[in-house]
Each structure stands twice: as C-alpha cells, then as structure tokens.
Protein backbone atom coordinates (compact mmCIF):
# COMPACT_ATOMS: atom_id res chain seq x y z
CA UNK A 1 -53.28 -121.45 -108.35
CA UNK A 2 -52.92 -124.54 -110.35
CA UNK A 3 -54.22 -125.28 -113.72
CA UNK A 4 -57.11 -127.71 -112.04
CA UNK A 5 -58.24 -125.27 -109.30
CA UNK A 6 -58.31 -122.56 -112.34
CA UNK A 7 -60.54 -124.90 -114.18
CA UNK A 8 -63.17 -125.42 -110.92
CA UNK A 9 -62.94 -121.56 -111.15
CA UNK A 10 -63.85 -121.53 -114.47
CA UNK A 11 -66.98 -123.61 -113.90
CA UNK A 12 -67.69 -121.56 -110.95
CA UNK A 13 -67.73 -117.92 -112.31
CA UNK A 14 -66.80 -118.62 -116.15
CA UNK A 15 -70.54 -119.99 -117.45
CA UNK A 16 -71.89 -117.17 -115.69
CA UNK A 17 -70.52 -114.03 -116.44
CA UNK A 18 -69.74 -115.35 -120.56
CA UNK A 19 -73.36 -114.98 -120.79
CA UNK A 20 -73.59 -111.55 -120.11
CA UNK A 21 -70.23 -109.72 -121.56
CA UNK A 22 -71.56 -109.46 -125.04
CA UNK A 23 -75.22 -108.88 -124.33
CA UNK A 24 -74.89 -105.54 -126.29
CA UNK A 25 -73.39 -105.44 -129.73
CA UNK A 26 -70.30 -103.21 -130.16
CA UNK A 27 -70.14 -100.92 -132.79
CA UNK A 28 -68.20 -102.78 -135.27
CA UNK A 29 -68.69 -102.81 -138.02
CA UNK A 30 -65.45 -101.65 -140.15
CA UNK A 31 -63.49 -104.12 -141.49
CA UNK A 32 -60.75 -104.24 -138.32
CA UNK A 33 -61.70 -106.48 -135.59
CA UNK A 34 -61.98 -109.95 -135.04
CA UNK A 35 -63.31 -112.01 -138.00
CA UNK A 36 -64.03 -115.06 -136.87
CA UNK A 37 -62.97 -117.70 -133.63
CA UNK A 38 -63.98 -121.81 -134.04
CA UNK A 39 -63.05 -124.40 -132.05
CA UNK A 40 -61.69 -127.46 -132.90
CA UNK A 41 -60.42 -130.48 -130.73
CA UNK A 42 -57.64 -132.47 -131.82
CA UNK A 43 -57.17 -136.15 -131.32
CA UNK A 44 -54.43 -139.10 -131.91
CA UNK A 45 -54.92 -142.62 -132.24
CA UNK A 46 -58.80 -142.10 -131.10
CA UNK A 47 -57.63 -140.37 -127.43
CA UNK A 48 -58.25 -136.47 -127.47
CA UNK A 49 -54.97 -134.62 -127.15
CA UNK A 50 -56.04 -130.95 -127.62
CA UNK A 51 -58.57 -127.89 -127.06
CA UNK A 52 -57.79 -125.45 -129.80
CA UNK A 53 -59.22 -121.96 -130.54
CA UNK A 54 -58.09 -120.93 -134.50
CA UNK A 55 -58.98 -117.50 -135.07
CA UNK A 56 -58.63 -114.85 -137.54
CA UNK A 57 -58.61 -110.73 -137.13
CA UNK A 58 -57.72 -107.76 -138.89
CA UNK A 59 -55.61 -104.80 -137.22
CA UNK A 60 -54.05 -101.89 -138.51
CA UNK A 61 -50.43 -101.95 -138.01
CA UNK A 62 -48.68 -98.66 -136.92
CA UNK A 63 -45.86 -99.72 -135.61
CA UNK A 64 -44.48 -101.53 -139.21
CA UNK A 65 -47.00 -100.13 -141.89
CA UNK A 66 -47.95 -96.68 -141.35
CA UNK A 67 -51.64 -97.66 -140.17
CA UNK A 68 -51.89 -100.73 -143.29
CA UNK A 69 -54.39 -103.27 -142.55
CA UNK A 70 -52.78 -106.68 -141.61
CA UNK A 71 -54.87 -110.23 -140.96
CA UNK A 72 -53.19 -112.30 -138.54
CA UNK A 73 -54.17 -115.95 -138.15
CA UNK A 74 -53.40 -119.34 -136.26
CA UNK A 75 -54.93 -120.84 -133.14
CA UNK A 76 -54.55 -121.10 -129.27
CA UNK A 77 -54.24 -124.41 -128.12
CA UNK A 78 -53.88 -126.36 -124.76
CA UNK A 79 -52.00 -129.72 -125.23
CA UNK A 80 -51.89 -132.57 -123.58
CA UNK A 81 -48.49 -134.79 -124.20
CA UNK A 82 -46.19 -137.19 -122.60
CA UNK A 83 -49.86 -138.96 -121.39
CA UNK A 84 -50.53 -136.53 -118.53
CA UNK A 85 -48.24 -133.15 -119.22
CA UNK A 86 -49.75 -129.61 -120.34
CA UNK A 87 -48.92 -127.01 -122.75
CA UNK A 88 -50.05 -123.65 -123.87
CA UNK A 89 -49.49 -123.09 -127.65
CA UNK A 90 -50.00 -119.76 -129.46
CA UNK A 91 -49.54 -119.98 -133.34
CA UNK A 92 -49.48 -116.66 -135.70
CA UNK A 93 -49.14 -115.54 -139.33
CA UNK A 94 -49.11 -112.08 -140.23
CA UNK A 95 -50.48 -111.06 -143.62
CA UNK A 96 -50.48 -107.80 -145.27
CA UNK A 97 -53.83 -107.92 -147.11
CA UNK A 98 -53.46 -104.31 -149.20
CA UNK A 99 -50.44 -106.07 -151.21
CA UNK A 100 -51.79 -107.94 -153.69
CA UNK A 101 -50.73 -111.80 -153.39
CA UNK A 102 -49.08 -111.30 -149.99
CA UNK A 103 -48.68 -114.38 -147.85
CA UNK A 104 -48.80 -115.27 -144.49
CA UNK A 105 -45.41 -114.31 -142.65
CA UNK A 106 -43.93 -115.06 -139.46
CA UNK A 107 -43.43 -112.34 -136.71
CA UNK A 108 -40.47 -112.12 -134.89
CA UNK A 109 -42.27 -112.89 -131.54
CA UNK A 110 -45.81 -112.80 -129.89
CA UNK A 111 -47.58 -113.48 -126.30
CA UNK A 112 -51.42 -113.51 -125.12
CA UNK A 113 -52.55 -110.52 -122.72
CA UNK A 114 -55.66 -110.02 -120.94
CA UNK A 115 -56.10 -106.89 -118.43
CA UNK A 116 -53.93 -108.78 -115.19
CA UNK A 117 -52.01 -111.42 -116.98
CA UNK A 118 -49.43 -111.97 -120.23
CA UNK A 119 -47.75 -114.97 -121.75
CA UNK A 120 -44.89 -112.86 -122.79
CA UNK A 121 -42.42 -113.83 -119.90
CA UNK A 122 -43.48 -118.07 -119.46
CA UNK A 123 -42.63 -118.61 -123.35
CA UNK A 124 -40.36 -121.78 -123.35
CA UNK A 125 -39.45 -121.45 -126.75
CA UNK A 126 -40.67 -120.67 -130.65
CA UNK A 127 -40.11 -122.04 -133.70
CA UNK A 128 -41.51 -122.60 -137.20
CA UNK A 129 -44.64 -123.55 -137.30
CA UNK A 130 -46.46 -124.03 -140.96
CA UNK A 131 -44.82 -121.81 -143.77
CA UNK A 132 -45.43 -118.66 -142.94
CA UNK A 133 -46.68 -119.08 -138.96
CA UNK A 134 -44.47 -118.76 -136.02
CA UNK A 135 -45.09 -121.37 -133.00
CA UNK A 136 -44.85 -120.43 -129.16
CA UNK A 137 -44.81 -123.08 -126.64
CA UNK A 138 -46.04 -121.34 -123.34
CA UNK A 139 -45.39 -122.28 -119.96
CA UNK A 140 -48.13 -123.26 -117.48
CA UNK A 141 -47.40 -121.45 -114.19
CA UNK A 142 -49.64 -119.41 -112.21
CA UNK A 143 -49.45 -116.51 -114.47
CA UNK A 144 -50.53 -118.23 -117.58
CA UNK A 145 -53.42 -119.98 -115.10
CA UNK A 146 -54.87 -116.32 -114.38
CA UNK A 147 -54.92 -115.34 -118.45
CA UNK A 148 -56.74 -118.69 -118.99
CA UNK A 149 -59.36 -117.46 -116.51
CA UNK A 150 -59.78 -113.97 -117.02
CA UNK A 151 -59.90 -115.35 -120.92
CA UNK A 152 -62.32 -118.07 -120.83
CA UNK A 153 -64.65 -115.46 -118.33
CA UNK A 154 -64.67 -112.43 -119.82
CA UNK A 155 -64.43 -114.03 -124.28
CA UNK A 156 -61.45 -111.88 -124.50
CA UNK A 157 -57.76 -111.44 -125.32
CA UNK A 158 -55.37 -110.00 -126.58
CA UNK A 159 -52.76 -110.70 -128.80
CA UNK A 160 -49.26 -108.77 -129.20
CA UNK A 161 -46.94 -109.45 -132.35
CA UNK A 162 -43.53 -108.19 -133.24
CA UNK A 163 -41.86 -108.57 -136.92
CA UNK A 164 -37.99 -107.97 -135.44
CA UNK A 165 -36.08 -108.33 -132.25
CA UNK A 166 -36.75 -105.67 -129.95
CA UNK A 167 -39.67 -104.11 -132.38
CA UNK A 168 -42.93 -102.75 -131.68
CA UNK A 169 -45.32 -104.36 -130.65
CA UNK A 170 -48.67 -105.02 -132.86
CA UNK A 171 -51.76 -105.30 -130.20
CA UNK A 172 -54.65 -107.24 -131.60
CA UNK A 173 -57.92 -107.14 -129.36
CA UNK A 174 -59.37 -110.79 -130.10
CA UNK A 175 -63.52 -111.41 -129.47
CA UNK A 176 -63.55 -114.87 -128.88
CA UNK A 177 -67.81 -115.14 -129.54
CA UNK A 178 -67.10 -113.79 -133.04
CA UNK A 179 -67.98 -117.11 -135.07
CA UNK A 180 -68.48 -115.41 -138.30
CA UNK A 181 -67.94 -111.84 -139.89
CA UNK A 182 -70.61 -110.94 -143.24
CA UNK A 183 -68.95 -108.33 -145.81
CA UNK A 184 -72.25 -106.22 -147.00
CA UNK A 185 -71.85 -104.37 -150.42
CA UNK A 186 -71.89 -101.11 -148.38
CA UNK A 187 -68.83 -101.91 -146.88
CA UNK A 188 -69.82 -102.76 -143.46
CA UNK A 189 -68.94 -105.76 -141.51
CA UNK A 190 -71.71 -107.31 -139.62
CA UNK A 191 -69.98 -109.72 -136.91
CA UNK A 192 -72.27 -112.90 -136.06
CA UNK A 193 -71.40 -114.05 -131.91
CA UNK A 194 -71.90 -116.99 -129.81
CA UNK A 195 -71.05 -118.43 -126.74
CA UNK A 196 -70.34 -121.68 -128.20
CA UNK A 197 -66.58 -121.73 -129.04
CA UNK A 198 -65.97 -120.57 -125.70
CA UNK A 199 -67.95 -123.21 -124.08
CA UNK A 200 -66.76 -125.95 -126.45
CA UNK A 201 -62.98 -125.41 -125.31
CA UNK A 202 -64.14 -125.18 -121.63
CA UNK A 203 -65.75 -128.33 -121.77
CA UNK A 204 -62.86 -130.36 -124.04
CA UNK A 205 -60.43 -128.21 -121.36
CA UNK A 206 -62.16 -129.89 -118.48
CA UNK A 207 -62.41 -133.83 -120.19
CA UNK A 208 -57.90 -133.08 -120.79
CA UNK A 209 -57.79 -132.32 -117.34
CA UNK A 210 -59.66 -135.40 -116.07
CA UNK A 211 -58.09 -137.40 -118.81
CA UNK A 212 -54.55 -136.45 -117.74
CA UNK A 213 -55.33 -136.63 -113.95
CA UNK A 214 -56.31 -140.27 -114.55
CA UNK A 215 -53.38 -141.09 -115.37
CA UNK A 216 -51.08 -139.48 -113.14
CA UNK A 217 -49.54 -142.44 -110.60
C-alpha cells in the first residue's frame, strides 16, 4: 500500500472510528500519561511543507531510573522536500523531571509503534536535532504506511526510547486527543481531549499529498 491509497483509507475508515475510541474517559488521572498533543503545520516561502504533531508525556522509566518519572518531548512530522518527496520525522528529548534543573537529553535511539506496525527497522538515519533532542528520519515504505493508519484511526501510538546502544527500551503510550492536561491542588491530573489535532494533520496530510502529486511529471 502506498502512502496515497493509505491516505483514501484514512478518509474512508479514519473520520469514523476517531470519533468513537475515546468516547469514555480513561482513568487517568496521575501525573504519567500523555500531557498534551497540538498540531502545527509548517510552511516555507508561503508553500506548506509539513504536518507536525509536537507532543509531550510523562513515563516512568524502569529500564534507566528505577521507576523515576521522565517527560519526553518533540513532534512527529511528515515532510514534504525536494518539491514532491516524503519523509517521516520523529524528534525526542528525554528529561528527568525529579532532578532539579535537569534538561532535555538525547536518547540513544527511538521508533513509533502501534499494535501491527513499528518505525524501528525503516529509520534512514538520526542525528542532532535541537540541544538536547535526537532527530530520526523515517522511511516511507509499506510498513511505516500501516502505522500512519492504524495511528491516525485509532489517536494512538506509541513511542519507544533508548539512552545507549543496545539498551532498554523506554515505551511511552502517546493519546493523541490529549490537547491539554490541568494539575488540581489534590494532585490529580484532569486530561482535556479532542479530535481536532488528529483531524488537523489529516487534513494538512491530505493538501501535502495533492500538493506533491501536482507536481510530479
């Protein structure tokens, strides 16, 4: 399946069943989970050139802290460059937030995962992104095509972070309707959720697509 017929699919089944997934709240309210998703669309010279999801979550990391909360943050964005070519970009920082003045650090490595799909075998490189974020350039092949889908449909993914070669890997379930998160003096986190973010990048998705189909010879 191609990155077009996964967007018709999208249309097809993805409006649909994101209206539905959420329809009860989750008990969440502790301070792990997602804290907030927003889209933004990025342009150059006037022409939009990407869709981009920047999110932020909490997690508590066994694998590196003995069960510390960590924040990670950064963004999943599909590019358009070259005029008409695609990429999948995945950006992270990792912060410890029970050290006081800790910064945003780069892991070693990290990938996108949803229940039948993973971005952790179509990277086509990393490097530095901001100080203190690592960058992944992702491929688009038919694998990364069915993680978009089952994304986009179901306003989940997850996200899996190393901090060495050949580590453990951090798994961070990501809501993409959470919007906002409210800390009450009691403690609790009540997490606000739309469909909007979701169907903002489906819709700036679809106008890249067209865009770089339009110019294809």
């Amino acid at each position: 399946m191609n990155i077009r017929n996964s967007l018709a699919c999208l249309f097809v089944i993805g409006f649909f069943s994101i209206q539905v997934d959420f329809a009860i709240a989750l008990d969440d309210e502790s301070i792990y989970g997602t804290q907030s998703v927003v889209f933004q669309a990025g342009q150059s010279g006037g022409a939009l050139h990407s869709c981009t999801m920047i999110y932020r979550a909490v997690q508590a990391d066994y694998a590196y802290k003995n069960g510390d909360p960590v924040m990670i943050n950064g963004n999943i964005s599909f590019r358009q460059f070259d005029g008409k070519n695609m990429m999948l970009t995945l950006k992270i920082g990792v912060m410890d937030i029970g050290i006081p003045n800790a910064k945003f650090t780069r892991p070693y490595f990290a990938y996108l995962q949803t229940p039948n799909a993973t971005t952790a075998k179509s990277t086509i490189k990393t490097g530095d992104g901001d100080e203190g974020y690592r960058l992944i350039v992702i491929d688009i092949n038919d694998t990364t095509n069915k993680l978009l889908v089952e994304m986009l449909a179901s306003g989940k993914v997850t996200i899996g972070f190393n901090r060495k070669k050949d580590g453990l890997d951090v798994i961070v379930p990501i809501d993409l309707k959470v919007f906002d998160a409210e800390y009450l003096s009691s403690g609790k986190v009540i997490r606000k959720r739309s469909d909007e973010t979701i169907t903002q990048f489906l819709l700036c998705f679809k106008e890249l697509l067209e865009k770089g189909t339009s110019k294809s010879p």
